[in-house]
C-alpha atoms as a PDB file:
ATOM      1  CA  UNK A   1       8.342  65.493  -8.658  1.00  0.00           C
ATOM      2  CA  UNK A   2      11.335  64.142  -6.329  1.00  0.00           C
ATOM      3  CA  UNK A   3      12.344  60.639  -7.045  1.00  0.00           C
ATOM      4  CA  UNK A   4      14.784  58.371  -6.282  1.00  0.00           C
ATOM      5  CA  UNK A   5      17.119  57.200  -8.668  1.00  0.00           C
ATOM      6  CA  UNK A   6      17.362  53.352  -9.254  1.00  0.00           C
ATOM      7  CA  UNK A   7      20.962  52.144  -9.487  1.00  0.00           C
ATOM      8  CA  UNK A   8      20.590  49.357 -11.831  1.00  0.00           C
ATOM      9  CA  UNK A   9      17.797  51.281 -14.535  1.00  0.00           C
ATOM     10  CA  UNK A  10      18.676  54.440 -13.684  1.00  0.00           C
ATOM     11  CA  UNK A  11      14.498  54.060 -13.588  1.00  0.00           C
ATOM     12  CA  UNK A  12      13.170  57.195 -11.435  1.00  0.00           C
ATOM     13  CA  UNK A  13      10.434  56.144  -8.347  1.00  0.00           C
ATOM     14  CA  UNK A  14       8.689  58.615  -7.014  1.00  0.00           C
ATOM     15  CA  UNK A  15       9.723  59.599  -3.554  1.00  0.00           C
ATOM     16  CA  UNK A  16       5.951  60.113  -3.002  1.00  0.00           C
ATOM     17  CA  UNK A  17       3.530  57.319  -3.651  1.00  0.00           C
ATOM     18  CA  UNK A  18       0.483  55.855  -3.241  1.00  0.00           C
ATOM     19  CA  UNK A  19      -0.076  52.182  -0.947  1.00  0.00           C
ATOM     20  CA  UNK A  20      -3.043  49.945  -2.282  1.00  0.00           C
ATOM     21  CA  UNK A  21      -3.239  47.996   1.384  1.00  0.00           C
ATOM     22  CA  UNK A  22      -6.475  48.038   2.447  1.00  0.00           C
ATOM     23  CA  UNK A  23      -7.832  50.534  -0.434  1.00  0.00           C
ATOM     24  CA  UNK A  24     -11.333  49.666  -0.462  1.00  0.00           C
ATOM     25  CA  UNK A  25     -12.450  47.231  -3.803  1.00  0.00           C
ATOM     26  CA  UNK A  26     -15.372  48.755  -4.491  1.00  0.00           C
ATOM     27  CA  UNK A  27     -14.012  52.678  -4.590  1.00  0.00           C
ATOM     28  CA  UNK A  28     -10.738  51.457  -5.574  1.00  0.00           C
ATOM     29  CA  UNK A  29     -10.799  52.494  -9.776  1.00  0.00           C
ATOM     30  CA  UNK A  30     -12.385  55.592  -8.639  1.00  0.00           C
ATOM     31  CA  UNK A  31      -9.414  56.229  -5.686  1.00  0.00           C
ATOM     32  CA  UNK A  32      -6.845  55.280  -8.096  1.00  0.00           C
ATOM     33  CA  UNK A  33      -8.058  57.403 -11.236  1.00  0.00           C
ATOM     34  CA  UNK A  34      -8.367  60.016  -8.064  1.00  0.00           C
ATOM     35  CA  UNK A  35      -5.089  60.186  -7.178  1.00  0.00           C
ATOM     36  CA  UNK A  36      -3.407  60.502 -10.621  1.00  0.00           C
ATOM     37  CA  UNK A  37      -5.577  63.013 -11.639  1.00  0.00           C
ATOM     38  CA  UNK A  38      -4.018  64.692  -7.919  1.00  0.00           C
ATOM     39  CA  UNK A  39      -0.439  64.031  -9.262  1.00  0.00           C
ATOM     40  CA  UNK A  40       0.319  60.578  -8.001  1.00  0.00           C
ATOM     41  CA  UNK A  41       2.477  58.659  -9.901  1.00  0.00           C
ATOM     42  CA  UNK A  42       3.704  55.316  -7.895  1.00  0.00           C
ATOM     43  CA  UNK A  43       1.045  53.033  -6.564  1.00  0.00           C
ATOM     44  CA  UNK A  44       2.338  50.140  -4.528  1.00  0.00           C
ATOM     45  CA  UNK A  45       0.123  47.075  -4.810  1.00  0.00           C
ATOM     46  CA  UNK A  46       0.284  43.536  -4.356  1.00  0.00           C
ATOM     47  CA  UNK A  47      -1.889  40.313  -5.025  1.00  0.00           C
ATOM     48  CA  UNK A  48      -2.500  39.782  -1.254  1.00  0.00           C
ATOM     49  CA  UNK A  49      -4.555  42.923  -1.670  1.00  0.00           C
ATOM     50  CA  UNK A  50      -7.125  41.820  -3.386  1.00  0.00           C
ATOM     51  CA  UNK A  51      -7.607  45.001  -5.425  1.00  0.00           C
ATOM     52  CA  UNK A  52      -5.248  44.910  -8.592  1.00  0.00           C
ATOM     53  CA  UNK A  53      -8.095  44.704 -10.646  1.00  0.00           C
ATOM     54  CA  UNK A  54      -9.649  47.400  -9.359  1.00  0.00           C
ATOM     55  CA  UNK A  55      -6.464  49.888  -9.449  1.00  0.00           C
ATOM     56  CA  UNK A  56      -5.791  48.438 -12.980  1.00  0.00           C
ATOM     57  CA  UNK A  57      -8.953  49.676 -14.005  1.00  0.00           C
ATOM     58  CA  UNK A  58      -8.310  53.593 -12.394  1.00  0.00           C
ATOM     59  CA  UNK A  59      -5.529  53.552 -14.525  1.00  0.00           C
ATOM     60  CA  UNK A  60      -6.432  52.456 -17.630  1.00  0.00           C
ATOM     61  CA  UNK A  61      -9.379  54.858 -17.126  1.00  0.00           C
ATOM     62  CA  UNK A  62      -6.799  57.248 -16.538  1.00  0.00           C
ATOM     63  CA  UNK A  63      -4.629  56.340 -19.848  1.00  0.00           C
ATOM     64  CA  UNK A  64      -7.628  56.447 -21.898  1.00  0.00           C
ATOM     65  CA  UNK A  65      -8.549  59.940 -20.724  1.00  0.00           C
ATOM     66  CA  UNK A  66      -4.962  61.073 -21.790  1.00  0.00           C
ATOM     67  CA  UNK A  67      -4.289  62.466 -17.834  1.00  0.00           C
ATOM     68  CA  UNK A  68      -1.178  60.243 -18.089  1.00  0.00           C
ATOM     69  CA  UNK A  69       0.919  58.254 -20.415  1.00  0.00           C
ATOM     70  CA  UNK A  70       2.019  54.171 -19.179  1.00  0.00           C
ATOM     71  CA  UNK A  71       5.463  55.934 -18.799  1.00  0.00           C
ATOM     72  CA  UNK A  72       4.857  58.774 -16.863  1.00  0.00           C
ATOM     73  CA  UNK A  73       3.834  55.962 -13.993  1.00  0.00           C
ATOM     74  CA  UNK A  74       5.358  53.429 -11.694  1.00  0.00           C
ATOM     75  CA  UNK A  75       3.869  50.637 -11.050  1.00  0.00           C
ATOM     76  CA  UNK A  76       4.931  48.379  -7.883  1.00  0.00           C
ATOM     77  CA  UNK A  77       3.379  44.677  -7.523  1.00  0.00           C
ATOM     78  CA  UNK A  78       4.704  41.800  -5.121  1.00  0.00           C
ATOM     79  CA  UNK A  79       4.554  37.898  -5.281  1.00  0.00           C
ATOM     80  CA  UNK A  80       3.018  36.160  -2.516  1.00  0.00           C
ATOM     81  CA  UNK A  81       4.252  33.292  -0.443  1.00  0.00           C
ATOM     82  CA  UNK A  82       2.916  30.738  -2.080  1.00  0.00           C
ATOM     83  CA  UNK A  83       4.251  30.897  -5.704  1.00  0.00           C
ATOM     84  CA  UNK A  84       7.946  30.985  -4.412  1.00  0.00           C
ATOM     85  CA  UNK A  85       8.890  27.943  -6.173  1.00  0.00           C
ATOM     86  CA  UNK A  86      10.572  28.784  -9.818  1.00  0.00           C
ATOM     87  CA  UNK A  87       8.149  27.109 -12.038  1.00  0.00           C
ATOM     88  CA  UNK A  88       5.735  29.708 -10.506  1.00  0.00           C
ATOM     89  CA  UNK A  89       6.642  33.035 -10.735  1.00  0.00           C
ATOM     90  CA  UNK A  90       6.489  34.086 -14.057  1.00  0.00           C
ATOM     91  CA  UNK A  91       2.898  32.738 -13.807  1.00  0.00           C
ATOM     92  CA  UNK A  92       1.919  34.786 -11.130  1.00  0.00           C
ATOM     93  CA  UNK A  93       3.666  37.953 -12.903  1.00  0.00           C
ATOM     94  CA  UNK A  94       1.727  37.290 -16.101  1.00  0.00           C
ATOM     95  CA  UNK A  95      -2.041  36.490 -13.881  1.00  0.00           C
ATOM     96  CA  UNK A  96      -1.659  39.995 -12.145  1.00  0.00           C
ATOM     97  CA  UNK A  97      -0.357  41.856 -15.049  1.00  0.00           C
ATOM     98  CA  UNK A  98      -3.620  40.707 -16.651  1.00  0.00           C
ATOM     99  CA  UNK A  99      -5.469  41.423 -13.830  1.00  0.00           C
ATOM    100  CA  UNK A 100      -3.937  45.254 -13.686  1.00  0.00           C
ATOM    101  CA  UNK A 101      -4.185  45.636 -17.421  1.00  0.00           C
ATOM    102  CA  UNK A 102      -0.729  46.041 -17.891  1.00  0.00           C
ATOM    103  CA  UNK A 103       2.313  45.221 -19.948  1.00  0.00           C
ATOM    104  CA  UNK A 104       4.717  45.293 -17.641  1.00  0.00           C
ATOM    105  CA  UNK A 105       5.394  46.341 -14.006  1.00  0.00           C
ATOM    106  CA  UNK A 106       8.150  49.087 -12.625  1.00  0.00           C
ATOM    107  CA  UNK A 107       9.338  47.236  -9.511  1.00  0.00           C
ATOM    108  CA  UNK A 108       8.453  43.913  -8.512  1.00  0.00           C
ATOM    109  CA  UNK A 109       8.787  42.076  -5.248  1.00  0.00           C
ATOM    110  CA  UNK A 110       9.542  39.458  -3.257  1.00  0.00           C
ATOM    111  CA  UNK A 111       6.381  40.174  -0.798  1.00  0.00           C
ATOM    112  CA  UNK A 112       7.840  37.920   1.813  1.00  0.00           C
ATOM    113  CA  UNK A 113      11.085  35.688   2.355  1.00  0.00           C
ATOM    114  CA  UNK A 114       8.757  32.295   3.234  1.00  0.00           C
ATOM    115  CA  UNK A 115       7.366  29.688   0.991  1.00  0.00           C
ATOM    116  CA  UNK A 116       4.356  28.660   1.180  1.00  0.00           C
ATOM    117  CA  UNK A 117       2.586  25.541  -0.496  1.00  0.00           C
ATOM    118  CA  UNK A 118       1.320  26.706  -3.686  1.00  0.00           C
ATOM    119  CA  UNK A 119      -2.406  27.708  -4.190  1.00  0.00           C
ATOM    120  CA  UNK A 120      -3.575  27.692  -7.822  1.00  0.00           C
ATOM    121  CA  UNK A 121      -5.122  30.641  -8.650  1.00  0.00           C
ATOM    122  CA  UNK A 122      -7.992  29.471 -10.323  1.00  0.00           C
ATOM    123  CA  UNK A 123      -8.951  27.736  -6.972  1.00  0.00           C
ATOM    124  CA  UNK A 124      -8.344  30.839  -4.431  1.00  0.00           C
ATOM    125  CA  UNK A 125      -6.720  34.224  -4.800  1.00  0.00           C
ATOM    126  CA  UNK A 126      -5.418  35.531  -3.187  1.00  0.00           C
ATOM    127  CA  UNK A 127      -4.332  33.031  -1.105  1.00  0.00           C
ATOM    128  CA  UNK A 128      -3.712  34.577   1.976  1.00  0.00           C
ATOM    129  CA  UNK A 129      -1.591  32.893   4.622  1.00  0.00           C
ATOM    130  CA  UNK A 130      -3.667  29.577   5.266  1.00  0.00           C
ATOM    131  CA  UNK A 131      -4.337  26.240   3.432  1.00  0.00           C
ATOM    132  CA  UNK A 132      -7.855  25.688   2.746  1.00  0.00           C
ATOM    133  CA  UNK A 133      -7.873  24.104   6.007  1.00  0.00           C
ATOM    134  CA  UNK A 134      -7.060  26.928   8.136  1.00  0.00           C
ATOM    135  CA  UNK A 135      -3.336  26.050   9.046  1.00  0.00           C
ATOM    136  CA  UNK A 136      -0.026  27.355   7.544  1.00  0.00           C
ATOM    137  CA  UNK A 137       1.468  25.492   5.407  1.00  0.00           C
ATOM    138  CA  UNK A 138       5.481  25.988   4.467  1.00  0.00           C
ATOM    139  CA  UNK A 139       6.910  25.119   1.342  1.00  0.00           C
ATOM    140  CA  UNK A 140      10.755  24.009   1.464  1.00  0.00           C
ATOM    141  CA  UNK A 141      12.140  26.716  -1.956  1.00  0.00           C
ATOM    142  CA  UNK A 142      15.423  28.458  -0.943  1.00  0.00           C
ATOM    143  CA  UNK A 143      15.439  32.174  -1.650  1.00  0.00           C
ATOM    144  CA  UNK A 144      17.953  31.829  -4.682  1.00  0.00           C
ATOM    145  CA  UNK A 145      15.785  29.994  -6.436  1.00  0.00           C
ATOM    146  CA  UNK A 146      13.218  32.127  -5.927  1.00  0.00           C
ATOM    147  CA  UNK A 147      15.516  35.309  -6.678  1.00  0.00           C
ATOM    148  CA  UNK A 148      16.827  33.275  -9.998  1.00  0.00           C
ATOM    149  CA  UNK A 149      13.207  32.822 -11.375  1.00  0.00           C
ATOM    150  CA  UNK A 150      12.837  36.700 -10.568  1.00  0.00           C
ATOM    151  CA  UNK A 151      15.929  37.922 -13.246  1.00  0.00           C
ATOM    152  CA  UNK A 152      13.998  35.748 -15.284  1.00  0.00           C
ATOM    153  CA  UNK A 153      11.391  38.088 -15.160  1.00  0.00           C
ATOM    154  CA  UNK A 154      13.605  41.066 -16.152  1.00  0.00           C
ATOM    155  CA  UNK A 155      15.118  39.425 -19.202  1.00  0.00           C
ATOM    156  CA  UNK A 156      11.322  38.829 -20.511  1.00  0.00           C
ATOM    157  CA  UNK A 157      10.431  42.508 -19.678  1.00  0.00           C
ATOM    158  CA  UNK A 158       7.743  41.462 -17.745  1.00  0.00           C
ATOM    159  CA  UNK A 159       9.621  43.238 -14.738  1.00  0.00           C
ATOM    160  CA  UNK A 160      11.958  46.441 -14.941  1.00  0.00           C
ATOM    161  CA  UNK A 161      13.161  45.935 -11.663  1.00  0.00           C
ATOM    162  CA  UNK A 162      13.062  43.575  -8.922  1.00  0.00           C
ATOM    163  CA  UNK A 163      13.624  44.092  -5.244  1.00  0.00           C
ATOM    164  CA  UNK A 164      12.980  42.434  -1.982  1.00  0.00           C
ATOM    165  CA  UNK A 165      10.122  43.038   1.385  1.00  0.00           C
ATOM    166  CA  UNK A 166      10.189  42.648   4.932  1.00  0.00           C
ATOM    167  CA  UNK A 167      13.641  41.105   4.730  1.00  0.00           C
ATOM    168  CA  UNK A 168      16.334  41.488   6.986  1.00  0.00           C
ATOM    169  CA  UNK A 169      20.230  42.447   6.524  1.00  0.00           C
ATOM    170  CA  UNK A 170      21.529  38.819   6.854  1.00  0.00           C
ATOM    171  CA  UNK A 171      19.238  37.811   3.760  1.00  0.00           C
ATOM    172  CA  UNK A 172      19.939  40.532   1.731  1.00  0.00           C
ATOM    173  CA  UNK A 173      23.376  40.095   1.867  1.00  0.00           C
ATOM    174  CA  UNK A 174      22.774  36.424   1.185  1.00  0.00           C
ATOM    175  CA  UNK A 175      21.124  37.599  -1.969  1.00  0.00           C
ATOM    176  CA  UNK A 176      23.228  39.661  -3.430  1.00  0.00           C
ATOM    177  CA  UNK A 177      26.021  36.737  -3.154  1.00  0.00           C
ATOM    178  CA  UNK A 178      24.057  34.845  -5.817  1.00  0.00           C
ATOM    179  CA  UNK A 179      22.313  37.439  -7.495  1.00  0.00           C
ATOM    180  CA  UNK A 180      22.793  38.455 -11.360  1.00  0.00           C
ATOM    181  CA  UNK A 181      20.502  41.228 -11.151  1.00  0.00           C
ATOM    182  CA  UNK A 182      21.156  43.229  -7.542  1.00  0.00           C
ATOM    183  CA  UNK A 183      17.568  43.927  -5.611  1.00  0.00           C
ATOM    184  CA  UNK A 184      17.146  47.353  -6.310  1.00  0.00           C
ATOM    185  CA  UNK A 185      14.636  48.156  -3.775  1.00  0.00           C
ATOM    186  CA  UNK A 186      14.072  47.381   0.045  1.00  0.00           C
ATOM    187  CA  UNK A 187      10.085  48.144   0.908  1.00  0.00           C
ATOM    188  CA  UNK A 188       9.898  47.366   4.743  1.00  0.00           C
ATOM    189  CA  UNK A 189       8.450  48.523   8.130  1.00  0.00           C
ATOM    190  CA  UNK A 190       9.258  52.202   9.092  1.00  0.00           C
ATOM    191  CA  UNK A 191       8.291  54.938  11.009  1.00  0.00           C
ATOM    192  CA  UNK A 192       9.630  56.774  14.057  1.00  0.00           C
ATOM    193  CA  UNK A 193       8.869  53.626  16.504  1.00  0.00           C
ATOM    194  CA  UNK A 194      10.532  51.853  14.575  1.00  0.00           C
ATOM    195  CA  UNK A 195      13.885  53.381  13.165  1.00  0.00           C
ATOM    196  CA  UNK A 196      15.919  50.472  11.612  1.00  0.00           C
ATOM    197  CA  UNK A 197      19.099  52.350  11.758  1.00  0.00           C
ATOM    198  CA  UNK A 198      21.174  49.480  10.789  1.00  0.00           C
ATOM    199  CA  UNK A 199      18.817  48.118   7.993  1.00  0.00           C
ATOM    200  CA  UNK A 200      19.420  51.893   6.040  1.00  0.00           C
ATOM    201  CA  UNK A 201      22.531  52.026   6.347  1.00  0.00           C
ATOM    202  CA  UNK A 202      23.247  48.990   4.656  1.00  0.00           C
ATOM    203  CA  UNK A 203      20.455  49.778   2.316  1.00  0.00           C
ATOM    204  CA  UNK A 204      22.456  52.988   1.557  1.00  0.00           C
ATOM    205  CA  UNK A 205      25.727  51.457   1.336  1.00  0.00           C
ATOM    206  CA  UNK A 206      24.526  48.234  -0.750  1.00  0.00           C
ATOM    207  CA  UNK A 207      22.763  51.390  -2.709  1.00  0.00           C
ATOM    208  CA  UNK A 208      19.314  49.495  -2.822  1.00  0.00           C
ATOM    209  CA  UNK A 209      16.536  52.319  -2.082  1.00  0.00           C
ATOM    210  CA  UNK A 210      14.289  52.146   0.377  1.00  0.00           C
ATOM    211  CA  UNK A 211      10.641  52.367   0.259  1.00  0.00           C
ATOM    212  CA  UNK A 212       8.690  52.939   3.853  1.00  0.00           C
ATOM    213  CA  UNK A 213       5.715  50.635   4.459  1.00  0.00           C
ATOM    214  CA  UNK A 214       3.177  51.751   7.504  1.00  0.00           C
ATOM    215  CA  UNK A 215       4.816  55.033   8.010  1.00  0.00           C
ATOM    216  CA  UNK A 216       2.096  56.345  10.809  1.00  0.00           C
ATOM    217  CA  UNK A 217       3.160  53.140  12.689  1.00  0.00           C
ATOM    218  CA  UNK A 218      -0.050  52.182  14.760  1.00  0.00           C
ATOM    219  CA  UNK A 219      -2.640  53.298  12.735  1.00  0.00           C
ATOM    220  CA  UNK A 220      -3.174  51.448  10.357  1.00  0.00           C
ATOM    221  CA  UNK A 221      -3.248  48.441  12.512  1.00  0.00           C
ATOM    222  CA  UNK A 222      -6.197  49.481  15.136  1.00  0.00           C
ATOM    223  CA  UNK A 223      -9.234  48.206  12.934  1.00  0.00           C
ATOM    224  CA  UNK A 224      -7.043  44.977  12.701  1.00  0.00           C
ATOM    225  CA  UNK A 225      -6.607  44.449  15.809  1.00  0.00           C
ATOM    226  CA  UNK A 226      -2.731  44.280  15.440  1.00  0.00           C
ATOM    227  CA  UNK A 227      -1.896  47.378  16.979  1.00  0.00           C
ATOM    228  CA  UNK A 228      -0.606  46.074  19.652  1.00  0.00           C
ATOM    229  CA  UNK A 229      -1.845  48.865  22.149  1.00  0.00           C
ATOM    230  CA  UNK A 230       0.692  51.220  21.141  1.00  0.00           C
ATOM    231  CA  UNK A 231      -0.342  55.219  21.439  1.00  0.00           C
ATOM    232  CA  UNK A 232      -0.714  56.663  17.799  1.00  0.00           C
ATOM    233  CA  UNK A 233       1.685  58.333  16.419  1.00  0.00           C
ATOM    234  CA  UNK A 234      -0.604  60.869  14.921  1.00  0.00           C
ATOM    235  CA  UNK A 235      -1.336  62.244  17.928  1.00  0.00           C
ATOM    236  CA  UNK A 236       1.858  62.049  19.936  1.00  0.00           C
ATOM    237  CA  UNK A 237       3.066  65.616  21.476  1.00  0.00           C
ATOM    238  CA  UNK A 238       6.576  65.055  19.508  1.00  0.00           C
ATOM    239  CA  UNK A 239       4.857  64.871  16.554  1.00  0.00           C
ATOM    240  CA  UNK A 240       2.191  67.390  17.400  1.00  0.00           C
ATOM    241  CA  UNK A 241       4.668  70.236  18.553  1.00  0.00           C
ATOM    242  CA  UNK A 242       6.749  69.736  15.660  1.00  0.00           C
ATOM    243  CA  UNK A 243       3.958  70.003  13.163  1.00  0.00           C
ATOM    244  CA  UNK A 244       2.311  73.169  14.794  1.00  0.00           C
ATOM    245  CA  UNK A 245       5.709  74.546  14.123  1.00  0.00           C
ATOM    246  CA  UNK A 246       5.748  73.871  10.405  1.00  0.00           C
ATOM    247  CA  UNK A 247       2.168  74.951   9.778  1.00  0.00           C
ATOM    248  CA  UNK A 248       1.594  71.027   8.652  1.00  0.00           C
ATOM    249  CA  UNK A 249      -0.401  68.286   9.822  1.00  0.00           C
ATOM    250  CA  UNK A 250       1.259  65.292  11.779  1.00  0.00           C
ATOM    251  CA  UNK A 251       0.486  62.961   9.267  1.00  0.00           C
ATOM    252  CA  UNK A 252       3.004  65.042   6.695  1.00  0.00           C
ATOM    253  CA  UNK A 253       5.661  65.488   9.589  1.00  0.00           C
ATOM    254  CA  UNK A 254       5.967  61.432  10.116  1.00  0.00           C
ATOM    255  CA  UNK A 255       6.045  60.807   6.079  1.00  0.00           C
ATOM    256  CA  UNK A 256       8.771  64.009   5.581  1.00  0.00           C
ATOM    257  CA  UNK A 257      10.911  62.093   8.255  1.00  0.00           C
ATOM    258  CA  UNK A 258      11.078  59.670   5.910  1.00  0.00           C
ATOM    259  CA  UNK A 259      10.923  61.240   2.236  1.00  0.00           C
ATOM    260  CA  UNK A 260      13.638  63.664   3.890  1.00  0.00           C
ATOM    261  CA  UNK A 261      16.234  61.570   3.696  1.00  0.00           C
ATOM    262  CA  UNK A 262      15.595  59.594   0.606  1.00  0.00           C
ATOM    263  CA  UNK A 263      13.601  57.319   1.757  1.00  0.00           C
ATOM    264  CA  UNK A 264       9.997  56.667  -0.337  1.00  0.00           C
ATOM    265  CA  UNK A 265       7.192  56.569   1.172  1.00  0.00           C
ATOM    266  CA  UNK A 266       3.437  54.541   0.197  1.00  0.00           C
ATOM    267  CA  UNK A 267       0.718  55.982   2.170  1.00  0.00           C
ATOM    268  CA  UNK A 268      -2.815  55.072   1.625  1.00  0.00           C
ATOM    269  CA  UNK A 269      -6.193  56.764   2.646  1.00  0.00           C
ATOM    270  CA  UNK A 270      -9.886  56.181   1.022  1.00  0.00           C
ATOM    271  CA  UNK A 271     -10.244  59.718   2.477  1.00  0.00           C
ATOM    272  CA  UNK A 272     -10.200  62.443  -0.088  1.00  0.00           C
ATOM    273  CA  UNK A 273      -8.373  65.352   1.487  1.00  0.00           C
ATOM    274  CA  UNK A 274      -5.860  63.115   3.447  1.00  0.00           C
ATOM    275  CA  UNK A 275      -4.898  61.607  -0.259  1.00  0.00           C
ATOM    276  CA  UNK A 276      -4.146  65.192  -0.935  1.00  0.00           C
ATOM    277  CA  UNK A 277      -2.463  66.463   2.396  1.00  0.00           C
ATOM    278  CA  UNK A 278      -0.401  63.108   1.968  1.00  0.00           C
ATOM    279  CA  UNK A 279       0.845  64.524  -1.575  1.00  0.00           C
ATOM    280  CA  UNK A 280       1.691  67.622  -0.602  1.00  0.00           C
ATOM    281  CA  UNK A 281       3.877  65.986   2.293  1.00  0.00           C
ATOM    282  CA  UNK A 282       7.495  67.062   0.404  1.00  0.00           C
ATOM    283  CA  UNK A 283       7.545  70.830  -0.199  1.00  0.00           C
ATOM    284  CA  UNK A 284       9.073  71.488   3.341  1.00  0.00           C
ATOM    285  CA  UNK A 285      12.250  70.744   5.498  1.00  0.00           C
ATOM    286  CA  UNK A 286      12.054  69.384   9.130  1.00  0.00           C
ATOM    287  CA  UNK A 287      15.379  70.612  11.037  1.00  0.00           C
ATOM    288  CA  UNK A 288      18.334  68.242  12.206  1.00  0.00           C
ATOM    289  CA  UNK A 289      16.920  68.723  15.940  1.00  0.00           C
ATOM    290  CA  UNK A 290      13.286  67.557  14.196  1.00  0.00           C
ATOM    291  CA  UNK A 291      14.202  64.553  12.458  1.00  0.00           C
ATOM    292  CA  UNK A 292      15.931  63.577  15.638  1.00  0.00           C
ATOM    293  CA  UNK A 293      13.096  64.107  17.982  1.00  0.00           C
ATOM    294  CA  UNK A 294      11.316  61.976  16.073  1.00  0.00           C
ATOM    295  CA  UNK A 295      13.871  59.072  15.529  1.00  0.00           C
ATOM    296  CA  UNK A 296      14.124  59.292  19.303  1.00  0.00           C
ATOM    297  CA  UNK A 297      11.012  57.916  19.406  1.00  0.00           C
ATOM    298  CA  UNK A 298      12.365  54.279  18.454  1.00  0.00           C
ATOM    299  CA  UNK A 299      10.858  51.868  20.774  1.00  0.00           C
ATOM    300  CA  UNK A 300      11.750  48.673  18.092  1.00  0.00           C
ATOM    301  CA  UNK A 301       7.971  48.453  17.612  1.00  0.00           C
ATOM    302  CA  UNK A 302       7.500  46.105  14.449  1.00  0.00           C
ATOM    303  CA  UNK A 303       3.276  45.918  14.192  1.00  0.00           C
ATOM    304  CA  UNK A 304       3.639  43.405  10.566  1.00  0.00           C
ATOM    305  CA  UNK A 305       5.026  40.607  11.764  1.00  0.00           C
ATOM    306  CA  UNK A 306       4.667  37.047  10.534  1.00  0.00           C
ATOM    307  CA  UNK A 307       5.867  35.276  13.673  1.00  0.00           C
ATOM    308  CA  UNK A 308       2.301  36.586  15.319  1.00  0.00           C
ATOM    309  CA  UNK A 309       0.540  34.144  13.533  1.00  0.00           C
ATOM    310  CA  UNK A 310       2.887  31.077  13.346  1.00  0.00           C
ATOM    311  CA  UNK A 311       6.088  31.128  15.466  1.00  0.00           C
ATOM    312  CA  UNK A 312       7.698  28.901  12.430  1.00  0.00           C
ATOM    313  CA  UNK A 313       7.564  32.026  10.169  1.00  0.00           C
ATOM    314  CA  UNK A 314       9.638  34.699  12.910  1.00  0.00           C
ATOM    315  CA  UNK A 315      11.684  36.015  10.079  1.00  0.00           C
ATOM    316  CA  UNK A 316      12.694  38.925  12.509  1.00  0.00           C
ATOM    317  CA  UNK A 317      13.471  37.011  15.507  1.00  0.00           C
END
């Protein structure tokens, strides 16, 4: 299975994984145990998806079973807004390791660089973006301290590695003035409409790997409402011609531009035979002139954007 090679751990992610974002709950052990069974290895969750439980339980189905050993997968989690603050971390780590079953998690995340006021788990969780009266409410905890609290979580082996989401070069060079332990992983917004040239380069030359979120740009977005009318990328005649000329679907084509040049990729489907076209989206080669049509198609179009639903949080403006 092609992986990328962690600089810090010398830890191997899968180049290939599997996103937990909007996995339905109540198929979500069965999707899970699914997918490993198919060969996944890497499944990218996070408490703001309401599901860790769920997943945890595919894969201790899956342990127990003997499909797959606790080594033999990689595990991804992320800490949400609102337990920034350093006396909160490690308890969020340890509540969703318990809720997933686990020991420890591969990669862990900074979901988000904003605080939010802290929400006590045993009162709502996740927490999602708003108080309890329906307005955001930001927490004043610098990103050090947050990062600080986060090595913490590596010495304890709670965490192998920790990285950083949706954050932006100025940031991550910010962070890795202070840091102890480097991020070793990047997950952000990519797909053709939205290159971020730039943002993987540095990535590359910082050597902090890259992981893809929302890699058939629009799509995932249209049952939210957050598309923002954009035309799908699954159906555009770039993408279309290209894949007719590989033999593969368009789907494959848009995660290959991605997995193609190092980059990992997370997609997600509660459809059976997409989970396994998704898979099987690494055993061919798009040409130079491909992978160029397709970056071509950069129109800056970021769909996950915070600043949408406060100005106060425009971490991309």
């Amino acid at each position: 299975m092609a992986a990328v090679v962690l600089k810090r751990t010398g830890q191997k992610m899968p180049l290939v994984g599997f996103g937990l974002w909007k996995v339905t709950k109540s198929s979500c052990a069965d999707t899970v145990y699914n997918a490993i069974k198919l060969g996944y290895r890497l499944f990218d969750g996070a408490g703001d998806y309401g599901n860790e439980k769920e997943a945890g339980e595919g894969i201790q189905r899956a342990l127990k079973d003997g499909i797959v050993k606790r080594a033999d997968l990689f595990i991804t989690s992320k800490l949400w807004n609102t337990f920034h603050a350093a006396d909160h971390v490690k308890e969020l780590a340890q509540y969703q390791l318990k809720l997933w079953g686990l020991d420890y998690f591969d990669l862990y995340l900074i979901h988000f660089p904003i605080a939010l006021k802290y929400v006590d788990p045993a009162h709502r969780f996740p927490p999602e973006w708003f108080g309890d009266d329906g307005n955001v409410h930001l927490q004043n905890t610098p990103m050090h301290e947050t990062w600080q609290a986060m090595e913490t979580l590596v010495d304890s082996g709670l965490v192998k590695n920790i990285g950083l989401s949706n954050c932006q070069g100025a940031l991550i060079l910010d962070v890795f003035r202070h840091a102890r332990i480097e991020p070793q992983v990047l997950q952000v917004e990519l797909h053709p409409y939205l290159t971020q040239e730039p943002l993987v380069a540095l990535c590359k030359t910082l050597g902090i790997a890259l992981t893809a979120y929302s890699s058939f740009g629009p799509q995932s977005y249209v049952e939210l409402s957050m598309d923002k009318g954009a035309s799908s990328l699954l159906e555009h005649p770039v993408v279309s011609n290209i894949a007719k000329s590989h033999g593969k679907t368009t789907s494959q084509v848009l995660l290959r531009w991605a997995s193609q040049r190092g980059i990992a990729v997370i997609p997600k489907s509660n459809n059976y035979d997409r989970i396994v076209a998704n898979f099987q989206s690494d055993d061919f080669d798009l040409t130079a002139s491909d992978l160029k049509a397709l970056s071509a198609l950069n129109i800056n179009l970021r769909l996950n954007d915070p600043a949408d639903i406060d100005p106060r949080m425009a971490i991309f403006a």
